[in-house]
N, C-alpha and C. Protein backbone atom coordinates (compact mmCIF):
# COMPACT_ATOMS: atom_id res chain seq x y z
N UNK A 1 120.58 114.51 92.61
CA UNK A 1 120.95 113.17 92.20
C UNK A 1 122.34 113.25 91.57
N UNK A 2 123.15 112.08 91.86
CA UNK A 2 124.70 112.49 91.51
C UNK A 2 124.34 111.17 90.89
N UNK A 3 125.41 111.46 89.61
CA UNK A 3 125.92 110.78 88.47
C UNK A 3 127.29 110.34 88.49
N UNK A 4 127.27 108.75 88.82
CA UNK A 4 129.02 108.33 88.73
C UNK A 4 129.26 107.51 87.45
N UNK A 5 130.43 107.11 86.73
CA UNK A 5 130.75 106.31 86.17
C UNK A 5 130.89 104.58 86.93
N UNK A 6 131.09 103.99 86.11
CA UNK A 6 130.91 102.14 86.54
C UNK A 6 132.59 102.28 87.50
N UNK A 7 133.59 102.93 87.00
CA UNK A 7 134.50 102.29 87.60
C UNK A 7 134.35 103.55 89.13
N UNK A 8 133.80 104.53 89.48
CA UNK A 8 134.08 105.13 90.26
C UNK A 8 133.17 104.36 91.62
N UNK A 9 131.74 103.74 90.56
CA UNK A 9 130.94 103.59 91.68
C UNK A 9 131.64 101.77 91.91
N UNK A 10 132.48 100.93 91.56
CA UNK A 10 133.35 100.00 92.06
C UNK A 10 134.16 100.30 92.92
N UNK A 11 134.81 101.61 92.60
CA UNK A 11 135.90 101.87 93.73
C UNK A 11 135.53 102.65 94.98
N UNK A 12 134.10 103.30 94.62
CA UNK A 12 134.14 103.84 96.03
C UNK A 12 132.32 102.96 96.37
N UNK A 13 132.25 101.63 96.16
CA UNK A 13 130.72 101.77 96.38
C UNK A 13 129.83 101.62 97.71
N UNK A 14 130.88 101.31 98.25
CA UNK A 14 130.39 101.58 100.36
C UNK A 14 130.19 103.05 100.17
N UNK A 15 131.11 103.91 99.97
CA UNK A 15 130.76 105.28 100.31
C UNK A 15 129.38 105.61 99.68
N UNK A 16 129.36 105.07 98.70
CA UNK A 16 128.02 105.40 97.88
C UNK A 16 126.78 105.20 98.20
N UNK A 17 126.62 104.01 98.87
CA UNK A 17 125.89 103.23 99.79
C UNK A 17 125.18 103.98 101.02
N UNK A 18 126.77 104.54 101.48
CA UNK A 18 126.09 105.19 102.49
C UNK A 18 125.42 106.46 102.40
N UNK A 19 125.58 107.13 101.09
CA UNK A 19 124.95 108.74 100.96
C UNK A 19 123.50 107.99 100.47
N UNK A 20 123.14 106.86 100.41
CA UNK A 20 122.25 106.34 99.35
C UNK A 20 121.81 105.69 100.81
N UNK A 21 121.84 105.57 101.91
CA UNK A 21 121.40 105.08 102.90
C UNK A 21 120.85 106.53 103.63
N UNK A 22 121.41 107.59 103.06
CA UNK A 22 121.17 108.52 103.98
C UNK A 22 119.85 109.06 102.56
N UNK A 23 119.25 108.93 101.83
CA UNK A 23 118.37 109.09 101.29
C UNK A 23 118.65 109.72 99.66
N UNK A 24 119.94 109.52 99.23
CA UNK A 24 120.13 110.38 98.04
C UNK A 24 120.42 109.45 97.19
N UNK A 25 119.91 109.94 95.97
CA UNK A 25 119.57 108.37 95.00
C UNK A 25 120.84 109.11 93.88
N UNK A 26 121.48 107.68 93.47
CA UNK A 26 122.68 107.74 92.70
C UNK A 26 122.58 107.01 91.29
N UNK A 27 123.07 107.43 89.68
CA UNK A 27 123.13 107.48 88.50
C UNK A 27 123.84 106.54 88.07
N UNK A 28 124.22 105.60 88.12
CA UNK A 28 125.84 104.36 87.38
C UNK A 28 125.38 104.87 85.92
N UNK A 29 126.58 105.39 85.10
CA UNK A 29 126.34 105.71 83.80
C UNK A 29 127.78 104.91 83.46
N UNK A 30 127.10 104.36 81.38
CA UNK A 30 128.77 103.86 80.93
C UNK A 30 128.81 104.21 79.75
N UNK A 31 130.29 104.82 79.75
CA UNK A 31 130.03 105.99 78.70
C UNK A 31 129.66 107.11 78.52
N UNK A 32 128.81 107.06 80.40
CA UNK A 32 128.08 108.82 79.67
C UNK A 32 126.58 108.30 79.58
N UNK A 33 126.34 106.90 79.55
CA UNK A 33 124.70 106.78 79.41
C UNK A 33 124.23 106.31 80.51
N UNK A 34 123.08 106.66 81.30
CA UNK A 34 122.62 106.32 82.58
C UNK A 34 122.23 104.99 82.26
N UNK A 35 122.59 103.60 83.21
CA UNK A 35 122.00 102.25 83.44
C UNK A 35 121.68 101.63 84.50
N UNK A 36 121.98 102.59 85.01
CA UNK A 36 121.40 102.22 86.85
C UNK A 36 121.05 102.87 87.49
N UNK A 37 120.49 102.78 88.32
CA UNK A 37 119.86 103.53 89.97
C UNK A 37 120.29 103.25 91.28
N UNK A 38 121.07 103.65 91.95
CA UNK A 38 121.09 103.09 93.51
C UNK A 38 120.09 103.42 93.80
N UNK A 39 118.87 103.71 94.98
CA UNK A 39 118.03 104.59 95.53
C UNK A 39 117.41 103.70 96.62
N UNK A 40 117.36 104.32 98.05
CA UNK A 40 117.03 104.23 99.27
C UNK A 40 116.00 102.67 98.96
N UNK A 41 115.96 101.59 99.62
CA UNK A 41 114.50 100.67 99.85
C UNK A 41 113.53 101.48 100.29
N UNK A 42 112.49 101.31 100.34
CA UNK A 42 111.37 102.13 100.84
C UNK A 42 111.00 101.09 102.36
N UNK A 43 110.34 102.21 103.03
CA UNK A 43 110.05 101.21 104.20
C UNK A 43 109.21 100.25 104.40
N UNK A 44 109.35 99.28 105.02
CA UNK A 44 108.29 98.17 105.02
C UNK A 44 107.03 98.94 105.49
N UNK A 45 105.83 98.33 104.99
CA UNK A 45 104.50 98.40 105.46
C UNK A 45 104.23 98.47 107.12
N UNK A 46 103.53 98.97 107.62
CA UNK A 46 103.21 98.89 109.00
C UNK A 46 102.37 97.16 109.38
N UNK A 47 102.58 96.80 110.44
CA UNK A 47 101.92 95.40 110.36
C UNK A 47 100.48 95.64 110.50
N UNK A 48 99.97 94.89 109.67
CA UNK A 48 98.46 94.95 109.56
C UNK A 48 98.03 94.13 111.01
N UNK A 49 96.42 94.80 111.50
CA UNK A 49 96.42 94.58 112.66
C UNK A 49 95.08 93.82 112.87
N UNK A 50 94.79 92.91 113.11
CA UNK A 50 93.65 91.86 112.78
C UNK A 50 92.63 92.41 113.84
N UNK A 51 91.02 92.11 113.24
CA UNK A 51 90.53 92.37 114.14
C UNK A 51 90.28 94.14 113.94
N UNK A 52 90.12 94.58 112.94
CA UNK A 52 89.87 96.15 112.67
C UNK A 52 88.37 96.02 112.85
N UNK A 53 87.60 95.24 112.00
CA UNK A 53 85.93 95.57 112.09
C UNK A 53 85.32 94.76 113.08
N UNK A 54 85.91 94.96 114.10
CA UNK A 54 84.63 93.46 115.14
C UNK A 54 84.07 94.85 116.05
N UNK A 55 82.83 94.08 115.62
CA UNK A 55 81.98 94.66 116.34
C UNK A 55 81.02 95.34 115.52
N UNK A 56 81.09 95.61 114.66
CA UNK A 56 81.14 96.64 112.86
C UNK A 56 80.39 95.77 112.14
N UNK A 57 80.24 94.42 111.76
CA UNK A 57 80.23 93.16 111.09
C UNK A 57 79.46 92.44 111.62
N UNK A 58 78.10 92.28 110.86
CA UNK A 58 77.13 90.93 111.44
C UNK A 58 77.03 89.74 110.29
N UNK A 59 77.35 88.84 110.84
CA UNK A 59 77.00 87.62 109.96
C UNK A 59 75.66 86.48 110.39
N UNK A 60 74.96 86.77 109.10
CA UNK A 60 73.65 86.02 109.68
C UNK A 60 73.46 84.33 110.15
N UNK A 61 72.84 84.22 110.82
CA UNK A 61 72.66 82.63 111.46
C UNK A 61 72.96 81.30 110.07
N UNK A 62 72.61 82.13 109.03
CA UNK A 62 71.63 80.84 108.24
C UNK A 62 73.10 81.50 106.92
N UNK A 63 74.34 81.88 107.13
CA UNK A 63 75.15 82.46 105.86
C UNK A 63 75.76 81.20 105.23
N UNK A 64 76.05 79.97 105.28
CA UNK A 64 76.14 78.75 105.31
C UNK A 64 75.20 77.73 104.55
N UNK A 65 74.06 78.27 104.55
CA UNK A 65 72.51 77.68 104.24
C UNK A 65 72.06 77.31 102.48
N UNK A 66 72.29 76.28 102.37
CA UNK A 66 72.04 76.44 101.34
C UNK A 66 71.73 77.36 100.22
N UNK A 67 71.67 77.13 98.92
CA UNK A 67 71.29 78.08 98.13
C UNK A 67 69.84 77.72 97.77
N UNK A 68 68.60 78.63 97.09
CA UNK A 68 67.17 78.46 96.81
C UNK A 68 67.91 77.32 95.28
N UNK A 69 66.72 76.13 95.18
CA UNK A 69 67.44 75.50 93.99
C UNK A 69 67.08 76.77 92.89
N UNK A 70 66.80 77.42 92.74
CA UNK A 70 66.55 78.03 91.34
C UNK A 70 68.11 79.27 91.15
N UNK A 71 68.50 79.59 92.38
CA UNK A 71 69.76 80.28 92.33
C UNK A 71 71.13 79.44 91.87
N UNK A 72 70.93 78.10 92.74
CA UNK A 72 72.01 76.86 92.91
C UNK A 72 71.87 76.78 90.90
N UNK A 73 70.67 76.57 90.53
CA UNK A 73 70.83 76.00 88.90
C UNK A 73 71.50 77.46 88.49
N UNK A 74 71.35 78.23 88.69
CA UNK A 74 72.11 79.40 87.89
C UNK A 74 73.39 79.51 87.93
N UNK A 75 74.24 79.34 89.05
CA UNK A 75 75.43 79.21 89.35
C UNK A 75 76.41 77.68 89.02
N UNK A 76 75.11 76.52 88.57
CA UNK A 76 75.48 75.39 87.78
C UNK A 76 75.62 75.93 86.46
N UNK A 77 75.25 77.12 85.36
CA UNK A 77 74.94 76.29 84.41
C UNK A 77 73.80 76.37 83.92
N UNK A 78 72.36 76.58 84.84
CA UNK A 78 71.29 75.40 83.89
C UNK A 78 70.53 76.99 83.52
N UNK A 79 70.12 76.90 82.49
CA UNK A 79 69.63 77.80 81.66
C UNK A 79 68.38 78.12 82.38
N UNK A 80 67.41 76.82 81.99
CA UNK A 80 66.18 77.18 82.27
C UNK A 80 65.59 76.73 83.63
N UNK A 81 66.31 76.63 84.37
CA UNK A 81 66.06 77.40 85.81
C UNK A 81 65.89 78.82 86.24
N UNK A 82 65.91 79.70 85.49
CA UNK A 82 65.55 80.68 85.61
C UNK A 82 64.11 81.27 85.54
N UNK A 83 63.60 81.97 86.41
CA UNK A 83 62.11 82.35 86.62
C UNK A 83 61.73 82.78 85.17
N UNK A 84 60.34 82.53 84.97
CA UNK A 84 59.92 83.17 83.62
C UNK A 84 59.58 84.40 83.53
């Protein structure tokens, strides 16, 4: 990792760019104190590809179907809907 000052990395910062394109991560210090980082983007994600689990995956006839009322009051709220 190379360490430049503010005015070196102004005057040369294409060149810098490009060692920093070629994968080498660079220091902007002022004064002598590090405050920056150039360093490479990382690569985008691969495209996610739809359609990984078919075939894998059953969904039942009735998944849509109401809820039993004594589940439905639980998810309202109601206390004593609950079995004894």
């Amino acid at each position: 990792m190379k360490a430049v000052n503010i005015h070196e990395a102004k005057t040369h910062l294409s060149r810098l760019l490009k060692r920093v394109g070629r994968g080498e991560e660079i220091v902007i210090s002022k004064a002598g104190t590090p405050v920056a980082r150039l360093v490479p983007l990382a690569s985008p994600p691969a495209p996610r590809t739809l359609g990984g689990f078919e075939g894998q995956v059953k969904v039942g006839g009735d998944f849509d179907a109401p809820l039993p009322r004594e589940l439905q009051a639980l998810f309202d709220g109601e206390d004593d809907a609950a079995p004894a």
